[in-house]
N, C-alpha and C. Protein backbone atom coordinates (compact mmCIF):
# COMPACT_ATOMS: atom_id res chain seq x y z
N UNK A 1 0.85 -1.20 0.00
CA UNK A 1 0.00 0.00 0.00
C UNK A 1 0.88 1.24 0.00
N UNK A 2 0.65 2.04 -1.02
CA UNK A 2 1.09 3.44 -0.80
C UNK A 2 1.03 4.22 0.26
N UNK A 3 1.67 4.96 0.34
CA UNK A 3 1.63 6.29 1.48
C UNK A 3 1.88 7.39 0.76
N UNK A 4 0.64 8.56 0.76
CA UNK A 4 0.95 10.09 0.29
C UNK A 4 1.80 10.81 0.98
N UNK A 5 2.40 11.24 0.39
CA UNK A 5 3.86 12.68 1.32
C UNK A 5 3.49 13.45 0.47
N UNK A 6 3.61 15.16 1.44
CA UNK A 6 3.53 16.47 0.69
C UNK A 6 5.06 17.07 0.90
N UNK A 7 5.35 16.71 2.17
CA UNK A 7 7.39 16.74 2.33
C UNK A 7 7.29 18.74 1.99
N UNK A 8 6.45 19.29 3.00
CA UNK A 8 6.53 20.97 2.35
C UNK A 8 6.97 21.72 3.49
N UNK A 9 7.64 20.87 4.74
CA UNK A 9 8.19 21.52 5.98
C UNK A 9 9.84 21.67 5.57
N UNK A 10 9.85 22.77 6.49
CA UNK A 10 11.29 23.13 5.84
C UNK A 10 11.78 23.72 4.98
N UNK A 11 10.94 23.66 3.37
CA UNK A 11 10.50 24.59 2.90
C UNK A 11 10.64 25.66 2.54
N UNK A 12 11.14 26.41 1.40
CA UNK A 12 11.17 27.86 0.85
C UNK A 12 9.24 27.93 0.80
N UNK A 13 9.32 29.10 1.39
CA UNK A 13 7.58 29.61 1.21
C UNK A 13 7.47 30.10 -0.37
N UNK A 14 8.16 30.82 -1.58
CA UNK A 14 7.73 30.23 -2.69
C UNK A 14 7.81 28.93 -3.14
N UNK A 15 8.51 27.83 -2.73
CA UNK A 15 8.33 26.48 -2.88
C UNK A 15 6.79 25.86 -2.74
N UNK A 16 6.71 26.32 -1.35
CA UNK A 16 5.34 25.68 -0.96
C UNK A 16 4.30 25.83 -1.55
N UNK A 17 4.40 27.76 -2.09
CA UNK A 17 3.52 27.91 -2.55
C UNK A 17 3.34 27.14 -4.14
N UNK A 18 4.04 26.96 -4.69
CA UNK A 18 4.07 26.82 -6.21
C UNK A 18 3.90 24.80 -5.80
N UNK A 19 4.43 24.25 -4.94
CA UNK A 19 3.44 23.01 -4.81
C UNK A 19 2.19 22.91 -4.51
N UNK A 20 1.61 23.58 -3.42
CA UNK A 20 0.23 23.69 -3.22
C UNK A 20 -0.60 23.62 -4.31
N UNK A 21 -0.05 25.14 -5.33
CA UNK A 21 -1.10 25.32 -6.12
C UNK A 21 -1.48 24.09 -7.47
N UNK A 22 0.31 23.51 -7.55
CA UNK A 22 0.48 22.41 -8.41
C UNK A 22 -0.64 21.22 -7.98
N UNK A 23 -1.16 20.58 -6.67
CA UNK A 23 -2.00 19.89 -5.59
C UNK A 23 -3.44 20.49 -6.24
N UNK A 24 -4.04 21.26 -6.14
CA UNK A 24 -4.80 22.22 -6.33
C UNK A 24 -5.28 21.77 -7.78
N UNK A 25 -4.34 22.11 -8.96
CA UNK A 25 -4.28 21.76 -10.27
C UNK A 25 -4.76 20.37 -10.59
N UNK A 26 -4.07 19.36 -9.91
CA UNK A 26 -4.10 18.47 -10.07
C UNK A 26 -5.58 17.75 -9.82
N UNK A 27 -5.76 18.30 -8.74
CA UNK A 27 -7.07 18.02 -7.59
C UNK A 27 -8.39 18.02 -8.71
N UNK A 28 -8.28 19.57 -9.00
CA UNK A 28 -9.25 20.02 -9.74
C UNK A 28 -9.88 19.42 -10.80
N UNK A 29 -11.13 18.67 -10.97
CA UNK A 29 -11.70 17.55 -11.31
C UNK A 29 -11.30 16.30 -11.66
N UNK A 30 -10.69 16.17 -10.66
CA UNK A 30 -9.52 14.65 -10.34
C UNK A 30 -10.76 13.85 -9.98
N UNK A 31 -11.10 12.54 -11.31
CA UNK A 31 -12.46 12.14 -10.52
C UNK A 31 -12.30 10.94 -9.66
N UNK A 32 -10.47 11.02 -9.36
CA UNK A 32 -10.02 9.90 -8.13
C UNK A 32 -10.88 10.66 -6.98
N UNK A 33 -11.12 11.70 -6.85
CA UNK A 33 -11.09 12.62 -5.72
C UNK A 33 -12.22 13.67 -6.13
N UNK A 34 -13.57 13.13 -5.82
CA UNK A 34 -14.25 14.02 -6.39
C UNK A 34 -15.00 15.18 -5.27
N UNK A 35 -14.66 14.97 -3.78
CA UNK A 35 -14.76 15.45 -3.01
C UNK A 35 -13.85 15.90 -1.63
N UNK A 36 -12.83 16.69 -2.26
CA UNK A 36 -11.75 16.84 -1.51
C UNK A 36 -12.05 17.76 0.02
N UNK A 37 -11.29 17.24 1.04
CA UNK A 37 -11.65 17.89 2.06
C UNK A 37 -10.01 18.13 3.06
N UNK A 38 -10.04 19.30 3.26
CA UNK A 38 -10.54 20.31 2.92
C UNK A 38 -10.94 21.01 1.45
N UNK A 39 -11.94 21.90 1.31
CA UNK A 39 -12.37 21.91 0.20
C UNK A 39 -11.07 22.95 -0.47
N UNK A 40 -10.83 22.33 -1.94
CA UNK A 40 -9.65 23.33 -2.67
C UNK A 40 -10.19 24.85 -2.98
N UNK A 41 -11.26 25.58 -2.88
CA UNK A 41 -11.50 26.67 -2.70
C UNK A 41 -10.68 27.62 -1.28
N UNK A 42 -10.98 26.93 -0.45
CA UNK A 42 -10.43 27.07 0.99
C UNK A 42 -8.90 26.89 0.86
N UNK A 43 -8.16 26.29 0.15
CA UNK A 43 -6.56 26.12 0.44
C UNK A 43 -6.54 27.20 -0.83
N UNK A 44 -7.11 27.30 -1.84
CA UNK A 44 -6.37 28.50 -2.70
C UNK A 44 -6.90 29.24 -1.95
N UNK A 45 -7.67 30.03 -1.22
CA UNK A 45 -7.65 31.17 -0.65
C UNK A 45 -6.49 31.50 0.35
N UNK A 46 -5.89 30.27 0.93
CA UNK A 46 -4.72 30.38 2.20
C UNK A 46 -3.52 30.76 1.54
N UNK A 47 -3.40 29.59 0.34
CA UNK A 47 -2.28 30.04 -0.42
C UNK A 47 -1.78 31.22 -0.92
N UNK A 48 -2.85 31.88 -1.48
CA UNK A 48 -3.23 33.20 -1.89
C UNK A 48 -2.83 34.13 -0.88
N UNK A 49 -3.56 33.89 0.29
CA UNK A 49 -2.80 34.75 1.38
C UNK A 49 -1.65 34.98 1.67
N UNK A 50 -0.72 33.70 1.78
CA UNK A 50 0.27 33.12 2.23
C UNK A 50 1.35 33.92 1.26
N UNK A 51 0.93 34.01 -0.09
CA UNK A 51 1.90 34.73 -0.75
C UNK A 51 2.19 35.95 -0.82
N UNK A 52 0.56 36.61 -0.86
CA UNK A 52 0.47 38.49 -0.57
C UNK A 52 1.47 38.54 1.42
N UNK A 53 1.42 37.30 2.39
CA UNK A 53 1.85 37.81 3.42
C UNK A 53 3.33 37.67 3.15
N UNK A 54 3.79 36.98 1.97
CA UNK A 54 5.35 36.78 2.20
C UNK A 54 5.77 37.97 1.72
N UNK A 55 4.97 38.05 0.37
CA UNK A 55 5.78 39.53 -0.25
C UNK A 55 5.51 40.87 0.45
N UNK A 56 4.65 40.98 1.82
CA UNK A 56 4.37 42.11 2.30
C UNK A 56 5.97 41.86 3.06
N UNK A 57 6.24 40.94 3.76
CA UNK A 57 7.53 40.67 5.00
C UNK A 57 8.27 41.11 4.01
N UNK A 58 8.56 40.86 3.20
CA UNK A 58 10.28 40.82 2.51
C UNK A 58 10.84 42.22 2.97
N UNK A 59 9.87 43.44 2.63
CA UNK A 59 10.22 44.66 3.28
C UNK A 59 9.93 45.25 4.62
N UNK A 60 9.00 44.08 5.25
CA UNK A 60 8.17 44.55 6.43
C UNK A 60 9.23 44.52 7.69
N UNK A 61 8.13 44.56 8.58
CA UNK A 61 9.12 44.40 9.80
C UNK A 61 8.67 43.35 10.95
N UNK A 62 8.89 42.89 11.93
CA UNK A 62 8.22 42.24 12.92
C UNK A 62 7.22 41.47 12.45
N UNK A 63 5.62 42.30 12.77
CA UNK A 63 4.86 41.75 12.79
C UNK A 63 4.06 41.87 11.50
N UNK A 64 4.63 41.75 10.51
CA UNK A 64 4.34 41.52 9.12
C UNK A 64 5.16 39.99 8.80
N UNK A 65 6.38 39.81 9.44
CA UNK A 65 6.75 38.45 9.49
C UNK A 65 5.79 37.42 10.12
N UNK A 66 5.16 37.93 11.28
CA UNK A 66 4.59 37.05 11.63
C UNK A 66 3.58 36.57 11.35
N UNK A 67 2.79 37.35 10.83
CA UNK A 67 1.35 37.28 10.25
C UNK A 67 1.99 35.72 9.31
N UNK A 68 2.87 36.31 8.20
CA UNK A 68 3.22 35.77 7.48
C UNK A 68 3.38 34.33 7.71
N UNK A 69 4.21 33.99 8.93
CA UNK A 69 4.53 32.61 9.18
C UNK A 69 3.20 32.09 10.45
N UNK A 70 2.23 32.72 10.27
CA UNK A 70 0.37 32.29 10.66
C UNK A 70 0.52 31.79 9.79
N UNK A 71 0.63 32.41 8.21
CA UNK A 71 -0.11 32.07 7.16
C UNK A 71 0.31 30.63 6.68
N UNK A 72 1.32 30.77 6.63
CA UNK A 72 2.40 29.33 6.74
C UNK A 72 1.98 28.17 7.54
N UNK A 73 2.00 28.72 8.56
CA UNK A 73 1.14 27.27 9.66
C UNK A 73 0.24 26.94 9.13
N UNK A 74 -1.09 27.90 8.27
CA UNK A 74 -2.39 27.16 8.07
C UNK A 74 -1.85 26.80 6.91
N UNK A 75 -1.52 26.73 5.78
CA UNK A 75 -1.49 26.53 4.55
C UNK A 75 -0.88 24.99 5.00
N UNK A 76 -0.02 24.59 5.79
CA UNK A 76 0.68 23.63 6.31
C UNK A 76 -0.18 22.64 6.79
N UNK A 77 -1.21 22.85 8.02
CA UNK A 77 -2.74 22.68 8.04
C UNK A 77 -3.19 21.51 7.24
N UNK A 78 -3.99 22.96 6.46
CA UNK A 78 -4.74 22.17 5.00
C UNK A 78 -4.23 21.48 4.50
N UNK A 79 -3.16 21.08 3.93
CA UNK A 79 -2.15 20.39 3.58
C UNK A 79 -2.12 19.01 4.01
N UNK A 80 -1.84 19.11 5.13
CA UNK A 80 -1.66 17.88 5.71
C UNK A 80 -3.21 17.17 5.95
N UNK A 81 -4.43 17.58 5.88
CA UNK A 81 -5.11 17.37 6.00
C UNK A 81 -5.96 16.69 4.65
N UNK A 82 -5.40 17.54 3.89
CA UNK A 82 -5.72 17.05 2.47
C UNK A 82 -4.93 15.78 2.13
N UNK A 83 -4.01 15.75 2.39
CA UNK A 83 -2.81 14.42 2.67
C UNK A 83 -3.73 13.35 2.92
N UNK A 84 -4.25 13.39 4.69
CA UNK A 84 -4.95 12.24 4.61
C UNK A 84 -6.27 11.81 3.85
N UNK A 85 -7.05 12.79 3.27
CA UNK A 85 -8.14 12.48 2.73
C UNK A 85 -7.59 11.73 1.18
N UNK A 86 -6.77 12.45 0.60
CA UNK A 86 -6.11 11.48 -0.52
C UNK A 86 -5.93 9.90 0.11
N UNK A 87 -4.99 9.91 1.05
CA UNK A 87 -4.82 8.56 1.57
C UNK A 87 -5.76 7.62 1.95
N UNK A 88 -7.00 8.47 2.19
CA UNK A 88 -7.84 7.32 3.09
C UNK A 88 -8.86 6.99 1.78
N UNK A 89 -8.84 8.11 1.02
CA UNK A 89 -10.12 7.77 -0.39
C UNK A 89 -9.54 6.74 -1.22
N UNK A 90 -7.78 7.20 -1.55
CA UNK A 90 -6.85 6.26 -2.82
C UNK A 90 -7.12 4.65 -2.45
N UNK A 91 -7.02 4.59 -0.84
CA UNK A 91 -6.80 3.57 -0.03
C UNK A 91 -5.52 2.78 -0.17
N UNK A 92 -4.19 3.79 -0.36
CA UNK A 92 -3.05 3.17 -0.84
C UNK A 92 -2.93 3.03 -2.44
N UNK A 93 -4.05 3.22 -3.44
CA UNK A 93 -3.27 2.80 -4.68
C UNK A 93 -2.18 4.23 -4.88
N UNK A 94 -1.01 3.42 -5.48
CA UNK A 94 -0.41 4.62 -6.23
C UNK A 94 -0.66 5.09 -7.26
N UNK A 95 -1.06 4.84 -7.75
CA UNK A 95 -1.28 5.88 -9.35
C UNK A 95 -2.16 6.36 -8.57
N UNK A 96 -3.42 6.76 -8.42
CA UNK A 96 -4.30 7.50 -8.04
C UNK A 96 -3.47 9.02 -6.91
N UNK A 97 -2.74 8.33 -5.96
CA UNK A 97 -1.88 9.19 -4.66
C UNK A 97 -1.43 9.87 -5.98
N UNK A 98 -0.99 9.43 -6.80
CA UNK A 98 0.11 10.23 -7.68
C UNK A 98 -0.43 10.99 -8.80
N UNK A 99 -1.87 11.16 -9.07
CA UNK A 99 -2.38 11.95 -10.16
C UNK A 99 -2.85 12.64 -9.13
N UNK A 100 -3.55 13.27 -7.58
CA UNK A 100 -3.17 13.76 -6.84
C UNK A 100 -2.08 15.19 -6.42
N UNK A 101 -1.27 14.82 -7.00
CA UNK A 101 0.13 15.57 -6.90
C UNK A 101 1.17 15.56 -6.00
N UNK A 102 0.26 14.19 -4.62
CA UNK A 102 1.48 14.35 -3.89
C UNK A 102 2.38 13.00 -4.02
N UNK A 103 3.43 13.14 -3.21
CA UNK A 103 4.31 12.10 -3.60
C UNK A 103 4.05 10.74 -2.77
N UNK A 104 4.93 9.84 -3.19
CA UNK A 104 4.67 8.51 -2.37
C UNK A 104 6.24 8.54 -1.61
N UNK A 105 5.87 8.00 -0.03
CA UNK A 105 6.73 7.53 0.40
C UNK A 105 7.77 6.39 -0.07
N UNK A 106 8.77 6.59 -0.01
CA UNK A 106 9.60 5.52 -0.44
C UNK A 106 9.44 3.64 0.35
N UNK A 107 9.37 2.79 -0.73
CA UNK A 107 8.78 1.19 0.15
C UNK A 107 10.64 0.98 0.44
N UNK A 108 10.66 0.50 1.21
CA UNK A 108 11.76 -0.30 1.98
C UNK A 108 11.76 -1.58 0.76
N UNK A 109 12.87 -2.02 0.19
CA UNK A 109 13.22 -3.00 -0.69
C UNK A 109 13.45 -4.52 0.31
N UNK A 110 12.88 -5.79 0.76
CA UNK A 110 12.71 -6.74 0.75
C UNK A 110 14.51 -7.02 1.18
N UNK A 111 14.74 -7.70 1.66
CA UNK A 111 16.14 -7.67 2.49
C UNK A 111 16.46 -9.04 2.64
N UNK A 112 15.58 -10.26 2.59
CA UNK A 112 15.18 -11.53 3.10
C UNK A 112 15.72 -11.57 4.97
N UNK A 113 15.67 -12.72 4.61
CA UNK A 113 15.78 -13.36 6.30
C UNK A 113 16.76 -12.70 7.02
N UNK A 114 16.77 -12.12 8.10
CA UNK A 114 18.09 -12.04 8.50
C UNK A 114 18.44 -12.64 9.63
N UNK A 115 19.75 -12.77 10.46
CA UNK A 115 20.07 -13.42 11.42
C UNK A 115 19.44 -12.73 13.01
N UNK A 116 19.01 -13.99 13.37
CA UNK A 116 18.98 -13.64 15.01
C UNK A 116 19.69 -13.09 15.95
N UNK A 117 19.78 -11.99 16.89
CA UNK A 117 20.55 -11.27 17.35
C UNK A 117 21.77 -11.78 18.12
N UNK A 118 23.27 -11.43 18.45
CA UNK A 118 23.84 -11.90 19.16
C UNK A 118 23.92 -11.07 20.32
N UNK A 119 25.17 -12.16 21.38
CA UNK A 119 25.69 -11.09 22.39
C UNK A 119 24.32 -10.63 23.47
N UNK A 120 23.50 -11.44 23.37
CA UNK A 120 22.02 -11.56 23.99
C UNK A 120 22.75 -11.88 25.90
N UNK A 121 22.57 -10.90 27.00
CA UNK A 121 22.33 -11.01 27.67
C UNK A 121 21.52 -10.14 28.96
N UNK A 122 21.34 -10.61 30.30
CA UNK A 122 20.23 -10.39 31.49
C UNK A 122 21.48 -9.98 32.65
N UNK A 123 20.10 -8.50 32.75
CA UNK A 123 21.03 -8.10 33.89
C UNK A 123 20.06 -7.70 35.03
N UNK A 124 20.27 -6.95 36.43
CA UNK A 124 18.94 -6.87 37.29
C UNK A 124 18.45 -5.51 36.67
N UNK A 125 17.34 -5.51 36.57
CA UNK A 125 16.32 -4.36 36.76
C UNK A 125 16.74 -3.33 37.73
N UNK A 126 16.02 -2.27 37.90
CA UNK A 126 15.89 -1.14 38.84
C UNK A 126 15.23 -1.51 39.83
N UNK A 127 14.04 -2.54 40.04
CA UNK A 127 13.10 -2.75 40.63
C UNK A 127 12.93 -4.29 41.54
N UNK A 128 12.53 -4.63 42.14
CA UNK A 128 12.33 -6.17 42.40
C UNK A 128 11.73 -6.42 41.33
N UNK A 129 11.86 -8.01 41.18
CA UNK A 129 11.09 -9.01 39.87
C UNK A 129 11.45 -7.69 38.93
N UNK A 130 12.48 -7.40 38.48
CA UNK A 130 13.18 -6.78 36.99
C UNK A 130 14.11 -7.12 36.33
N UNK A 131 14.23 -7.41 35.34
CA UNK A 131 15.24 -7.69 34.89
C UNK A 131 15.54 -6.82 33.05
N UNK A 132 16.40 -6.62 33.20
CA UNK A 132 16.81 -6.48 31.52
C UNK A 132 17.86 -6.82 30.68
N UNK A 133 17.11 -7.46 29.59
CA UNK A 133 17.40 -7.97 28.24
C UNK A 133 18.02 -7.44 27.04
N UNK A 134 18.83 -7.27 27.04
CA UNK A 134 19.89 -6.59 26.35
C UNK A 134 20.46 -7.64 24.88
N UNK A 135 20.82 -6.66 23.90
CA UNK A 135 21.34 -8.15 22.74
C UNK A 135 21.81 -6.67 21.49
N UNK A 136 22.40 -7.18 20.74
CA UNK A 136 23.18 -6.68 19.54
C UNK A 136 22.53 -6.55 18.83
N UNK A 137 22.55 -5.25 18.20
CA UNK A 137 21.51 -4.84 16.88
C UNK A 137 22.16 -5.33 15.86
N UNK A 138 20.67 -5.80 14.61
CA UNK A 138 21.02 -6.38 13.69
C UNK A 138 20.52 -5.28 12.70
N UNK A 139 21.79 -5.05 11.28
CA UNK A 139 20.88 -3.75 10.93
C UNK A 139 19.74 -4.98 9.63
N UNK A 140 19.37 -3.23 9.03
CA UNK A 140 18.40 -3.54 8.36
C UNK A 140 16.70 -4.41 8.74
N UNK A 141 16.66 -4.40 10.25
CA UNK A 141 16.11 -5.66 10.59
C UNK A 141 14.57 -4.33 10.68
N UNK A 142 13.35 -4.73 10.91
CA UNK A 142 11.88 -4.51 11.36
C UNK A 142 11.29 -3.99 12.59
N UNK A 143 12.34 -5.13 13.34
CA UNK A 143 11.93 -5.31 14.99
C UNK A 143 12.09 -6.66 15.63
N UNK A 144 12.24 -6.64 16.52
CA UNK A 144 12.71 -7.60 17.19
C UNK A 144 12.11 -8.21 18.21
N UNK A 145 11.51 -9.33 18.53
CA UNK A 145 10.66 -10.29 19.22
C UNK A 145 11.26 -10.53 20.64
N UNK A 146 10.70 -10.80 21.56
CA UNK A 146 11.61 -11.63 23.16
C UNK A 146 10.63 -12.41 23.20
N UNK A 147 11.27 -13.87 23.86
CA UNK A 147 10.15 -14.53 24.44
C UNK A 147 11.05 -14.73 25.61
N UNK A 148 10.38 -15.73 26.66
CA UNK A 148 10.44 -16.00 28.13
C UNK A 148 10.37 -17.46 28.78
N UNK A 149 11.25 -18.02 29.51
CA UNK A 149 10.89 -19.68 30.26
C UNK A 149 11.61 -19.10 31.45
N UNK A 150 10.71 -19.82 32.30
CA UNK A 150 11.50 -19.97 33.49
C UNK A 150 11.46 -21.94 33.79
N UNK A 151 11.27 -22.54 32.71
CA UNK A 151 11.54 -24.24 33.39
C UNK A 151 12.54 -24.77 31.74
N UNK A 152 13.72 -24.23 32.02
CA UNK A 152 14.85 -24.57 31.02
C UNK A 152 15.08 -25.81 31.25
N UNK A 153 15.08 -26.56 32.14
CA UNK A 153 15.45 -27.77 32.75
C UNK A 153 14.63 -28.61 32.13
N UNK A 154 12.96 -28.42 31.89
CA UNK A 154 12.11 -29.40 31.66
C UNK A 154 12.64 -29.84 30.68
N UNK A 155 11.36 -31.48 30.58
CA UNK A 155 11.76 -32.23 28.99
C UNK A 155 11.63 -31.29 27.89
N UNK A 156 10.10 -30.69 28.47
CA UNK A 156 9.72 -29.70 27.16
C UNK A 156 9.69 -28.38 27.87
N UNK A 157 10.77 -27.81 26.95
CA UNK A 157 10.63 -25.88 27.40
C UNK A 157 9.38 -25.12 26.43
N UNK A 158 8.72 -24.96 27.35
CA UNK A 158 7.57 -23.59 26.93
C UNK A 158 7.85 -22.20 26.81
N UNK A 159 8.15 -21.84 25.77
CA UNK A 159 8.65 -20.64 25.26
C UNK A 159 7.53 -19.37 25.32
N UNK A 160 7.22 -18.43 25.80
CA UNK A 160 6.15 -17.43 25.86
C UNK A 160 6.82 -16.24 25.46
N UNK A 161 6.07 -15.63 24.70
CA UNK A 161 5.94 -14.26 23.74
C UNK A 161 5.24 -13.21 25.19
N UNK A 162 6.62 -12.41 24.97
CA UNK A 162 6.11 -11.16 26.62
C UNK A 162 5.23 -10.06 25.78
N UNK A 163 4.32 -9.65 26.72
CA UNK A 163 3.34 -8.96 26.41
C UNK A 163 4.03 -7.46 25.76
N UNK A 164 4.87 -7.40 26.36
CA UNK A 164 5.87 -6.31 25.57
C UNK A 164 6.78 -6.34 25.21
N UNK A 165 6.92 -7.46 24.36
CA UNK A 165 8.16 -8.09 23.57
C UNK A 165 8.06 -7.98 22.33
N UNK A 166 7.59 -7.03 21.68
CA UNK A 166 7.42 -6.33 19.94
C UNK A 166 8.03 -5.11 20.18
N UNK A 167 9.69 -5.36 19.97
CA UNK A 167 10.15 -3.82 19.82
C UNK A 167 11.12 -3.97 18.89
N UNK A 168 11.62 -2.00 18.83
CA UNK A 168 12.28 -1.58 17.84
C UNK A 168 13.44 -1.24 18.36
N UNK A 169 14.17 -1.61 19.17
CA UNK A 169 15.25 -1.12 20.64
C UNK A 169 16.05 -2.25 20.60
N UNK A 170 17.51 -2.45 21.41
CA UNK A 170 18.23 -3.11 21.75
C UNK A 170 18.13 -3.57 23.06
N UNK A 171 17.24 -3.35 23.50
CA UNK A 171 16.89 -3.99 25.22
C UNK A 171 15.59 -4.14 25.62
N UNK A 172 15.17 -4.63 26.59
CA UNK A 172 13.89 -4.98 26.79
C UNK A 172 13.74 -5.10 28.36
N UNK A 173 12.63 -3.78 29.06
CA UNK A 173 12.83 -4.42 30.23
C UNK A 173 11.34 -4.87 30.62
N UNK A 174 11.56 -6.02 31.81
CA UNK A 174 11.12 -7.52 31.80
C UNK A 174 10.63 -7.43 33.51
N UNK A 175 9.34 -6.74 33.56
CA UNK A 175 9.06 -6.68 34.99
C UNK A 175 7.97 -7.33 35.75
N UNK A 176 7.65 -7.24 36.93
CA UNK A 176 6.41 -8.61 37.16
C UNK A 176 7.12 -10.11 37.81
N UNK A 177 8.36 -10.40 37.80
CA UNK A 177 8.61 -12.15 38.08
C UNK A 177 8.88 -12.09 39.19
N UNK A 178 9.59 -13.28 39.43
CA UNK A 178 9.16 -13.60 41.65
C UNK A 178 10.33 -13.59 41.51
N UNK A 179 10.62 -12.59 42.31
CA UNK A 179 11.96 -12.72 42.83
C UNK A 179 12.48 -13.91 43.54
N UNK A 180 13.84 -13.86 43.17
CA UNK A 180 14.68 -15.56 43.37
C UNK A 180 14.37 -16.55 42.58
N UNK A 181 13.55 -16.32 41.26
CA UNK A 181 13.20 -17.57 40.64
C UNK A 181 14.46 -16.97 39.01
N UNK A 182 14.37 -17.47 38.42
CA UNK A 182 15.71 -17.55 37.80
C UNK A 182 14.88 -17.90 36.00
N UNK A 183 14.92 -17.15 34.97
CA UNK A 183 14.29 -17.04 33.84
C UNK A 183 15.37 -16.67 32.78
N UNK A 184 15.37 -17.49 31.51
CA UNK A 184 15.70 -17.47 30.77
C UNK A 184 15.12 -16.61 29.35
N UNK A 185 15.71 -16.07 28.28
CA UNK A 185 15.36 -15.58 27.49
C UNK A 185 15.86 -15.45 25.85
N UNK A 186 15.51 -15.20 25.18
CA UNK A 186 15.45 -15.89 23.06
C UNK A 186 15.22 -14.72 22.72
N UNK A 187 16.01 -14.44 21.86
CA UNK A 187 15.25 -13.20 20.60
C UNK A 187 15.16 -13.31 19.32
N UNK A 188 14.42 -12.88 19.07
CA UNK A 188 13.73 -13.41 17.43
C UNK A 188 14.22 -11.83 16.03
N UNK A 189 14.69 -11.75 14.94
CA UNK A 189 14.71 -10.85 14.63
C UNK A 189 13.72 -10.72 13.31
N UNK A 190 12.82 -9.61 13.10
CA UNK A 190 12.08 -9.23 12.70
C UNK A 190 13.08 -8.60 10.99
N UNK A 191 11.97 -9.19 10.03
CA UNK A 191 12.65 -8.67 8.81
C UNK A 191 11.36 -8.34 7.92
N UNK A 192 11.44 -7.80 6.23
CA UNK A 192 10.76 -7.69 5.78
C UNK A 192 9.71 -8.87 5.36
N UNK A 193 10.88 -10.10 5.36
CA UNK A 193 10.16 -11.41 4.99
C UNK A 193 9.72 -12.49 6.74
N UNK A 194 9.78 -12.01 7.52
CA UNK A 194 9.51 -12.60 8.58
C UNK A 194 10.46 -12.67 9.58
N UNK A 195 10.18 -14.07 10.22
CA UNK A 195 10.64 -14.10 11.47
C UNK A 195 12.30 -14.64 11.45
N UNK A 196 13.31 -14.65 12.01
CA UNK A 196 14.20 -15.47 12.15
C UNK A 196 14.77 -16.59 13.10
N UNK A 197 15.06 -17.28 13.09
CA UNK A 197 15.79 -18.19 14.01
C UNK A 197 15.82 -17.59 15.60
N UNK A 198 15.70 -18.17 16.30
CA UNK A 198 16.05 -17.86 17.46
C UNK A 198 17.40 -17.87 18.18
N UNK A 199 17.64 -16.45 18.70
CA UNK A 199 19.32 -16.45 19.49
C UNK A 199 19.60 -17.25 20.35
N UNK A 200 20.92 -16.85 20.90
CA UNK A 200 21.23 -17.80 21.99
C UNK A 200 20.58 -17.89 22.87
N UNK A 201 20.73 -18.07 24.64
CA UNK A 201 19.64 -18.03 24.72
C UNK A 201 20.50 -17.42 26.35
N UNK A 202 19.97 -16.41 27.28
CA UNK A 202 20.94 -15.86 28.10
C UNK A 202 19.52 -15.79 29.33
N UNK A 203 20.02 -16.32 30.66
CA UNK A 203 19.51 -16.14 31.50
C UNK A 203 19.64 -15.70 32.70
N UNK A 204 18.92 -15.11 33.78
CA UNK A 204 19.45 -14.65 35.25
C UNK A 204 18.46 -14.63 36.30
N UNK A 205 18.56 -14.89 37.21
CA UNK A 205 17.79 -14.38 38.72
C UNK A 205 17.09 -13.25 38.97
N UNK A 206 15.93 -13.40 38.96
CA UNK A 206 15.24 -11.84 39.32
C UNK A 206 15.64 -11.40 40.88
N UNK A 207 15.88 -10.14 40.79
CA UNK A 207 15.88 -9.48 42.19
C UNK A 207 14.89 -10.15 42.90
């Protein structure tokens, strides 16, 4: 699925303006978009403003700048607002986002599998029953999985997925267990194509 970008922060204010109105152009009986909201009457009037307030600043003083960069905020506004109504009507197609006028976010290119994290270990928490999970970033990776045992010993180890073990971080902290009981832990690394192998596997004593 596509994603619309207008990318107009930061910005030369004749830039913005001369995209807007390009948005506008485009819009204008776009029958992807036959009911744009905010309505394009309403953003060419801001725009419009936005430009009589820049060329008043160039010689002005103070509060002729400022008016000016009001005008800027709303035009910025509408904008972004119009952003999502493209997005939510297109529902992701691109060609449509893109007769539109605004741009598509760039897709992340497919990477395959990658390896499970190393250097995975447990240290105490701040807290009783805390502990944290620490391990080596893998690049290019999604995010990264933890799961949890505390009966390593059994025939069969039961591996559990922590309720806040879907992250985007190099550590994980791990709170809630009985202190003096002793838990082990796996990390999984997250890619474009799925899951990977599971790491080593590093364990310690809760406070």
């Amino acid at each position: 699925m596509g994603h619309a970008i207008v990318n107009l922060d930061g910005k030369p204010i004749p830039d913005i303006i001369e995209k807007v109105r390009d948005i506008v152009n485009k819009m204008t009986g776009n029958v992807n978009f036959t009911t744009p909201s905010p309505g394009l009457p309403l953003i060419t009037t801001a725009v419009d403003k936005l430009e009589t307030d820049y060329q008043a600043a160039l010689d002005g003083g103070k509060s002729l700048k400022t008016i000016m960069r009001l005008s800027r905020i709303q035009v910025l506004l509408l904008m972004s607002l119009l952003r999502d109504y493209v997005q939510n009507t297109s529902e992701g197609d691109d060609v449509q986002i893109l007769s539109s006028g605004f741009g598509l976010r760039k897709k992340r290119a497919p990477v395959g599998e990658l390896p499970p994290p190393g250097n995975v270990r447990v240290g105490f928490g701040l807290h009783p029953g805390e502990l944290i999970v620490r391990w080596g970033g893998v690049p290019l990776r999604s995010g990264y999985k933890v799961q949890i045992t505390s009966d390593l010993g059994a025939p069969v180890v039961v591996w559990t997925d922590l309720p806040n073990g879907i992250t985007g971080k190099v550590r994980l902290v791990v709170g809630g267990l009985n202190s003096g009981s002793t838990y082990w832990f796996r990390v999984f690394t997250y890619s474009t194509v799925g899951l990977s192998g599971p790491s080593g596997i590093a364990g310690h004593m809760a406070p």
